[in-house]
Protein backbone atom coordinates (compact mmCIF):
# COMPACT_ATOMS: atom_id res chain seq x y z
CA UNK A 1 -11.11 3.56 -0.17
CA UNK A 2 -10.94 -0.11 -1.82
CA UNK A 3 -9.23 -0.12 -5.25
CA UNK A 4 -11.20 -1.21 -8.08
CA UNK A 5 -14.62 -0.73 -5.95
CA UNK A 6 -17.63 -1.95 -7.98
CA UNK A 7 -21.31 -0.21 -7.03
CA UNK A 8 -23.75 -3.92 -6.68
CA UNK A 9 -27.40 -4.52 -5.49
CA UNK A 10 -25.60 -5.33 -1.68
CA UNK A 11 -23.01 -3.32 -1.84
CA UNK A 12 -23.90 0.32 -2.29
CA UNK A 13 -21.11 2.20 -0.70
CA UNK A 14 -17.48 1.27 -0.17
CA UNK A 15 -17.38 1.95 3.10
CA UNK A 16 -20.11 -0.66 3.22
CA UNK A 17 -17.26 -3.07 1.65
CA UNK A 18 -14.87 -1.55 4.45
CA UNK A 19 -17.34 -1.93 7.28
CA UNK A 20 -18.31 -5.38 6.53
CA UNK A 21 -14.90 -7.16 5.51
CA UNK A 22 -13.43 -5.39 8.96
CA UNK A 23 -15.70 -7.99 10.28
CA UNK A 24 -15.26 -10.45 8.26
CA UNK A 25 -11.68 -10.33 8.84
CA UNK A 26 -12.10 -10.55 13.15
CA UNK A 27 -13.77 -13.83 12.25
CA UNK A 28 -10.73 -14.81 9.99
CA UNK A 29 -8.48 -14.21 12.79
CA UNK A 30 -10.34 -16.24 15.35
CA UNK A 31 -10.19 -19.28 12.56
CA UNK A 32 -13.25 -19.02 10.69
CA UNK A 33 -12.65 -21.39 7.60
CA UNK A 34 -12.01 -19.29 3.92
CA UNK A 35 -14.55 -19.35 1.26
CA UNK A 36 -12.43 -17.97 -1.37
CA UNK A 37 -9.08 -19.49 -3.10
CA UNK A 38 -6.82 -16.67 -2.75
CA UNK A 39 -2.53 -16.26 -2.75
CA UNK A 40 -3.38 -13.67 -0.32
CA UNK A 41 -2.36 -14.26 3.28
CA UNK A 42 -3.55 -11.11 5.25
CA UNK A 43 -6.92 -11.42 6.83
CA UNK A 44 -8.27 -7.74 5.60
CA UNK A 45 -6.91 -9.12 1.92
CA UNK A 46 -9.40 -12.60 1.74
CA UNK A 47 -12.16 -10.56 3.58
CA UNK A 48 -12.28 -8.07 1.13
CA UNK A 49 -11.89 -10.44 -1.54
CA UNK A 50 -15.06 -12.41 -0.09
CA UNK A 51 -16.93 -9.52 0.29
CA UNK A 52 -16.19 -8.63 -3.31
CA UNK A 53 -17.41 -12.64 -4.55
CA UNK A 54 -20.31 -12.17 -2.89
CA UNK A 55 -19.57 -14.98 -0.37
CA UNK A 56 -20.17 -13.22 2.47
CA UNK A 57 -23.97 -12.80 4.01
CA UNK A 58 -24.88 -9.35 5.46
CA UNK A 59 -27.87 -7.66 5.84
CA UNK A 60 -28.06 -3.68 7.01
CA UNK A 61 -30.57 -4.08 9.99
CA UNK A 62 -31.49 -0.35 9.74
CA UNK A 63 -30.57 2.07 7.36
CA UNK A 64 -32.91 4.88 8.67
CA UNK A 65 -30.44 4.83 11.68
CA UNK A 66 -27.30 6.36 11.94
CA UNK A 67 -24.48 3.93 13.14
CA UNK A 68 -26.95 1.00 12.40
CA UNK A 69 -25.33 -2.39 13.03
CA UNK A 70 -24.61 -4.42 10.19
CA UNK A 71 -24.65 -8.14 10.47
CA UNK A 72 -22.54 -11.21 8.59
CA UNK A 73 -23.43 -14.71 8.46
């Protein structure tokens, strides 16, 4: 579980935080450009950190579903 996870309108769950920076951070590693300003240097770090500014777009397509897909922009 993320440390200092903080309930918002978006993110409801933390392993909505955890499911959406995991793919935030693939697209990091194929050389997606940053949107934060972070020391960090680990992809899963500045994904997280995104997440967590709000900088990253996702929308849960289904949430009646189990194992819906959830996409980022």
């Amino acid at each position: 579980m993320p440390e200092n996870f903080v309930k918002t309108e978006k993110l409801d769950s933390a392993y909505r935080l955890v499911i959406v920076a995991a793919k935030r951070s693939k697209e990091l590693q194929r050389g997606a450009p940053l949107r934060v300003e972070s020391p960090a240097r680990k992809h899963t770090t500045l994904a997280i950190q995104e997440v967590k500014a709000g900088k990253v777009e996702f929308k849960n397509l289904d949430k009646r579903v189990p194992g819906a897909v959830v996409e980022t922009t």
